[in-house]
Protein backbone atom coordinates (compact mmCIF):
# COMPACT_ATOMS: atom_id res chain seq x y z
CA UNK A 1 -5.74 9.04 -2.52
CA UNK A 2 -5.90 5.66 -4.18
CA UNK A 3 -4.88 2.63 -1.67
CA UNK A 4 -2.26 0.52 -3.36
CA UNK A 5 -1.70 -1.47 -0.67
CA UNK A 6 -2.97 -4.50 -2.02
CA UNK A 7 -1.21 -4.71 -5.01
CA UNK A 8 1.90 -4.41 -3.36
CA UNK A 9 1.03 -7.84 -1.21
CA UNK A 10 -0.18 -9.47 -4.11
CA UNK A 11 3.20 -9.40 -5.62
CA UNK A 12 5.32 -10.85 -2.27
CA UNK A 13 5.89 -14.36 -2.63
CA UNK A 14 9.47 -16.31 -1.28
CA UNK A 15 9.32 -14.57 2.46
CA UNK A 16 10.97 -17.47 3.82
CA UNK A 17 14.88 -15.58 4.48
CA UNK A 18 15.99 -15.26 8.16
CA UNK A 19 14.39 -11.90 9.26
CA UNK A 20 16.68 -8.44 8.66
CA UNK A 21 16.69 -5.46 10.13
CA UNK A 22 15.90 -2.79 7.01
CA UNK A 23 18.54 -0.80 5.64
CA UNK A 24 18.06 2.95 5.24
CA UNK A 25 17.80 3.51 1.28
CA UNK A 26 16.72 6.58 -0.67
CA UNK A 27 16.07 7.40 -4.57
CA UNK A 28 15.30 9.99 -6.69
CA UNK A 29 12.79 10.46 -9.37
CA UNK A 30 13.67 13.63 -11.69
CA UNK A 31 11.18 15.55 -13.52
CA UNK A 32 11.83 17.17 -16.70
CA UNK A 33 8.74 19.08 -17.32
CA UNK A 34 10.43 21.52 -20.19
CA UNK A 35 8.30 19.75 -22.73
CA UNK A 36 4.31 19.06 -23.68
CA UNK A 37 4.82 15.92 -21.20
CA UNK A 38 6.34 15.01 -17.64
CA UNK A 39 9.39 12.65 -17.95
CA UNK A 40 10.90 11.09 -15.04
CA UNK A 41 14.79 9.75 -15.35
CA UNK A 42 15.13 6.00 -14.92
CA UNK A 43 17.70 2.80 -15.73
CA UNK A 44 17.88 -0.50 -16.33
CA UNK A 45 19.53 -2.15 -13.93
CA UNK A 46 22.25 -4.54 -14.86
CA UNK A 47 21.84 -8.13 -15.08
CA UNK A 48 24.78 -9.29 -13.29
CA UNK A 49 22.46 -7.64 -10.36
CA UNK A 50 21.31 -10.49 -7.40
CA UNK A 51 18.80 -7.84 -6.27
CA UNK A 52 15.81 -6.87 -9.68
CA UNK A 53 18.34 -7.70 -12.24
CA UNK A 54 16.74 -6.48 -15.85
CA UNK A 55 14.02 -4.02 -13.62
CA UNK A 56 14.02 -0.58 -14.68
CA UNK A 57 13.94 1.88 -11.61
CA UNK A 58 15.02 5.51 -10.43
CA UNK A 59 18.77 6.00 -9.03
CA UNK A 60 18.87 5.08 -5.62
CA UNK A 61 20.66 3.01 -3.20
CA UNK A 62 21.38 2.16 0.34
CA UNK A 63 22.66 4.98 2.85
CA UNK A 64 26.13 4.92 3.72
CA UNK A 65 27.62 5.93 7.15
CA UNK A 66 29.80 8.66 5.48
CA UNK A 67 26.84 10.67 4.08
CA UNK A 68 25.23 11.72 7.27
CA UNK A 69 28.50 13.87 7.79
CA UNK A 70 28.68 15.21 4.24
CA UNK A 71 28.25 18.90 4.39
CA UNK A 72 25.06 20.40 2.61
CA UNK A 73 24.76 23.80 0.33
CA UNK A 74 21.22 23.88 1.98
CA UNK A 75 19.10 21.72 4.12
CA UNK A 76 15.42 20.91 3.53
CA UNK A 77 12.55 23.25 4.11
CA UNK A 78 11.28 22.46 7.99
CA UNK A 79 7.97 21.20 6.61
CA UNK A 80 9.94 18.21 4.53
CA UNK A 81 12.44 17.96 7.36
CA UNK A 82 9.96 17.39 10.10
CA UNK A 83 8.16 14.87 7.03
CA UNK A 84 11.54 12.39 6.45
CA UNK A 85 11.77 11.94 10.51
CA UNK A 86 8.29 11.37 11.29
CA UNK A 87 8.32 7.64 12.39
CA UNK A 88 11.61 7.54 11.82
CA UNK A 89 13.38 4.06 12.99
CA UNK A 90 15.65 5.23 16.06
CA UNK A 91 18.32 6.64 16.28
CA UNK A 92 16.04 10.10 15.48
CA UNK A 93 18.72 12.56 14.27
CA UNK A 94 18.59 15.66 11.70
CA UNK A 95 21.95 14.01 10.63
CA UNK A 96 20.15 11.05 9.74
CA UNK A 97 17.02 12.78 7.49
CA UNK A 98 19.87 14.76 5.77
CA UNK A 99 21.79 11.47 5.30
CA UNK A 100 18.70 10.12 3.61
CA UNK A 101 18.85 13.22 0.32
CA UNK A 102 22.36 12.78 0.30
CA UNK A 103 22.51 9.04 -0.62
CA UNK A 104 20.42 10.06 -3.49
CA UNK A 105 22.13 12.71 -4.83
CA UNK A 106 25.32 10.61 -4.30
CA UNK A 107 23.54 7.76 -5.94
CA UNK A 108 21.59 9.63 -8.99
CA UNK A 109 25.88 10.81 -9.91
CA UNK A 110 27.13 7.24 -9.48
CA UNK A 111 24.24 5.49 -11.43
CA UNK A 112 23.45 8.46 -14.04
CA UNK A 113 26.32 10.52 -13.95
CA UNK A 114 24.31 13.77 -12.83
CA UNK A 115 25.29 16.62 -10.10
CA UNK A 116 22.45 17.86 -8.13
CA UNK A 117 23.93 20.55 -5.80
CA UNK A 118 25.37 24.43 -5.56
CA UNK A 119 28.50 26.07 -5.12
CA UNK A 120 30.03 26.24 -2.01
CA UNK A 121 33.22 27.02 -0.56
CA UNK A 122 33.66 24.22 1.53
CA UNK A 123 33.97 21.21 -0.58
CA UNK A 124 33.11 17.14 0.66
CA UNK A 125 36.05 14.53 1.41
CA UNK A 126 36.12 11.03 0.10
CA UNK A 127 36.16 9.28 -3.29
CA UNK A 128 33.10 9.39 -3.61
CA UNK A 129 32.70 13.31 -3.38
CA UNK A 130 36.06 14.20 -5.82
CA UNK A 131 34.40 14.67 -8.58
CA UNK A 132 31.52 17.06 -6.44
CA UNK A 133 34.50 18.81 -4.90
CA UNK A 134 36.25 19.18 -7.78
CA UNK A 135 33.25 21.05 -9.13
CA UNK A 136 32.79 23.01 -5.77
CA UNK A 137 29.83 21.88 -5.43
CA UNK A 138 27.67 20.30 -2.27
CA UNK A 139 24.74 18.53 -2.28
CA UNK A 140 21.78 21.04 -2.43
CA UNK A 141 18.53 19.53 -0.54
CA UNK A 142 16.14 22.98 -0.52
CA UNK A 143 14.58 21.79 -3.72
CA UNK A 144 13.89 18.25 -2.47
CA UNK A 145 10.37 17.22 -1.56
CA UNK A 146 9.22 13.40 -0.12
CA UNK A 147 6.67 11.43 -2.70
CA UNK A 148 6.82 8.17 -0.54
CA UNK A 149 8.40 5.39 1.97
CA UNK A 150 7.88 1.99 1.86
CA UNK A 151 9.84 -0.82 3.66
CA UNK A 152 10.58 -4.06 1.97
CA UNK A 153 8.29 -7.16 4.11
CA UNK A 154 10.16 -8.90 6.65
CA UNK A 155 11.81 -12.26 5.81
CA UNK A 156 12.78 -11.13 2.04
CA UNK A 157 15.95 -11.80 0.54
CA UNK A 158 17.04 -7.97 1.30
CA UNK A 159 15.13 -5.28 2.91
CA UNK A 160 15.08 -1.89 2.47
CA UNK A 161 13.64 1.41 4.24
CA UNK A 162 13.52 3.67 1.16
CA UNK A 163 12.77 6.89 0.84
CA UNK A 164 11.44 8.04 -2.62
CA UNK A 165 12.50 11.77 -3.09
CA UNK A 166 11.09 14.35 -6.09
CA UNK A 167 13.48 17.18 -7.67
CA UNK A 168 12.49 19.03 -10.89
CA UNK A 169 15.15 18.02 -13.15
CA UNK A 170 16.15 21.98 -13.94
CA UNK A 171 18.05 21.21 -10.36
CA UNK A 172 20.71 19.62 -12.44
CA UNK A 173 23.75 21.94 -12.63
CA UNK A 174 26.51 19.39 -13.97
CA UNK A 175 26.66 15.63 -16.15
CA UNK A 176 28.99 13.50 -16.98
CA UNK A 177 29.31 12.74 -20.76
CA UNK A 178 26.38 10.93 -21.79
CA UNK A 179 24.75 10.73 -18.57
CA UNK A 180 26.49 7.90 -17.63
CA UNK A 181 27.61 7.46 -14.50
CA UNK A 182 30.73 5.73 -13.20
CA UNK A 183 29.51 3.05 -10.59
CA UNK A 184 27.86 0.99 -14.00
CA UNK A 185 25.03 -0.08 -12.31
CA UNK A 186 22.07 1.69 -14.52
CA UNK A 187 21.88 0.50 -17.85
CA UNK A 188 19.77 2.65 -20.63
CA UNK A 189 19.36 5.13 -18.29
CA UNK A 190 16.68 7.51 -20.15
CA UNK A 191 13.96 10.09 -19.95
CA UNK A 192 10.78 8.13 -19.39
CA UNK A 193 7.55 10.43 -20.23
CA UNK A 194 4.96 9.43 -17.81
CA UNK A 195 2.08 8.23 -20.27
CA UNK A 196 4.56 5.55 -21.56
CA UNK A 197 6.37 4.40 -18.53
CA UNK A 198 3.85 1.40 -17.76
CA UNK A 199 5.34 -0.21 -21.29
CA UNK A 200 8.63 -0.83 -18.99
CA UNK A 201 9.40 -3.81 -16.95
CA UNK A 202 9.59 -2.32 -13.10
CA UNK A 203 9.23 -3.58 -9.39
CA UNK A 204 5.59 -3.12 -8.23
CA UNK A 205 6.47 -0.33 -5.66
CA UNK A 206 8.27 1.22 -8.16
CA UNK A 207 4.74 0.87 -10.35
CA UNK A 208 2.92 2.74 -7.11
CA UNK A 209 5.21 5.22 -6.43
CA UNK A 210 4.61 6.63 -10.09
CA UNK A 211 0.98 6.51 -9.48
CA UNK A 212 1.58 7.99 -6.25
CA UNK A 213 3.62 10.73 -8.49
CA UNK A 214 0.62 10.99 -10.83
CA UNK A 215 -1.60 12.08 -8.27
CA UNK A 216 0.31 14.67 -6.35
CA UNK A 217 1.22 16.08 -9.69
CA UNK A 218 -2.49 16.64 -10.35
CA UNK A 219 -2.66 19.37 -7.78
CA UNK A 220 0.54 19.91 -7.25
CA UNK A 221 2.67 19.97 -10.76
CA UNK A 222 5.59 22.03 -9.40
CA UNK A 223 5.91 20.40 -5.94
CA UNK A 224 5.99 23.48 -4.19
CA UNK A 225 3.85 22.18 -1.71
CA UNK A 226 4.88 19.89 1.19
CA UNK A 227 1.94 17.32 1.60
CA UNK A 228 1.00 14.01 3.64
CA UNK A 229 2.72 11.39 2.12
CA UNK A 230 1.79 7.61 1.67
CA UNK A 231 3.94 4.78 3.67
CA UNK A 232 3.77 1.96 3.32
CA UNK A 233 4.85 -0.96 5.47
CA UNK A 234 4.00 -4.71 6.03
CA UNK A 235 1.71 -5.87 9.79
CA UNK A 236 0.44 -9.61 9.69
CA UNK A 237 -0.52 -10.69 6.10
CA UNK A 238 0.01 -7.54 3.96
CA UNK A 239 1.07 -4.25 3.42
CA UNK A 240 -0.67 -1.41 5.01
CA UNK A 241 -0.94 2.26 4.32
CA UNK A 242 -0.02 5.43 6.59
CA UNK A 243 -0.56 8.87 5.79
CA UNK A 244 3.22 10.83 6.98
């Protein structure tokens, strides 16, 4: 596996914020693979934005409290359940990994207006469930396999412990008109095939997370398989990479 490490530390600059602890974020890259190419869903994000205003990325965000006690359809595999805590930040909780799919399925409806789940009988509480519950539906993390983790540097404006999740994109039971979601936060939200997406402007991790995609899809284009993932993380002067 290629080491992208330095590419990522080439790219921090401003690292003079008070330090933060990181925030627990997750996003989702969707793969449509119905056609002669992989595409992979992705948005602009909306200039009014403090945080990559103008970047194109996948739908993600940061984890809420609420959605480690959202009830799931189905749970990961143990393989990827056992991957999403290893070196997890404490507290170490199963309600915490599931937490971590959850945001982005609860993100990926906000942002693109799409329902990735299965019918249930017991249906989620809060707003931002209704229109899940409405459907019947719970979130559905069985088909959900880890591509990559990487935690913003310390002393950055924000910082973020993301999770970047895979799904094939025939995992999609519901949308919204247009894909469009209702939180307004994705702009041109499209299907990206992978041999054009460098011609978009995107954050450098995003950049090595789709190379990181490229590579796993090269012996593994179905993502049936759970595999050692890259993380990535910043000690001293630069980003380093660990094998999960």
């Amino acid at each position: 596996m290629t080491d992208f490490s330095a590419r990522l530390t080439a790219t921090e600059r401003a690292m003079d914020n008070p330090n933060r602890r990181p925030k627990d974020a997750a996003t989702l890259l969707i793969l449509d693979r119905s056609g002669k190419t992989t595409r992979v869903l992705m948005g602009k994000r909306h200039m009014g934005h403090a945080f990559m205003p103008g970047k194109f990325v996948f739908p993600g965000g940061r984890v809420d409290p609420a959605d480690s006690r959202i009830p799931v359809a189905s749970d990961y595999d143990d393989a990827t359940r056992d991957q999403v805590m290893a070196k997890m930040r404490s507290p170490k909780s199963a309600a915490r990994a599931r937490a971590l799919a959850v945001t982005a399925i609860r993100e990926t409806y906000e942002e693109a207006g799409l329902f990735i789940g299965a019918k249930a009988d017991r249906k989620p509480a809060g707003d931002d469930w209704a229109a899940f519950a409405e459907r019947s539906l719970l979130p559905d993390l069985a088909p959900f396999r880890l591509v990559a983790r990487a935690i913003t540097p310390p002393r950055r404006p924000r910082r973020f412990d993301t999770r970047f999740f895979a799904i094939s994109a025939d995992r999609i039971v519901d949308h919204l008109p247009d894909n469009v979601g209702p939180s307004g936060e994705l702009e041109e939200v499209q299907w990206v095939p992978l041999e054009d997406i460098a011609d978009l402007d995107m954050p450098t991790v995003t950049t090595v997370v789709i190379d990181e995609l490229r590579e796993r899809l090269k012996t593994d284009p179905d993502l049936k398989q759970v595999v050692p993932i890259s993380f990535y993380r910043w000690r001293g002067k630069g980003f380093i990479r660990e094998v999960v």
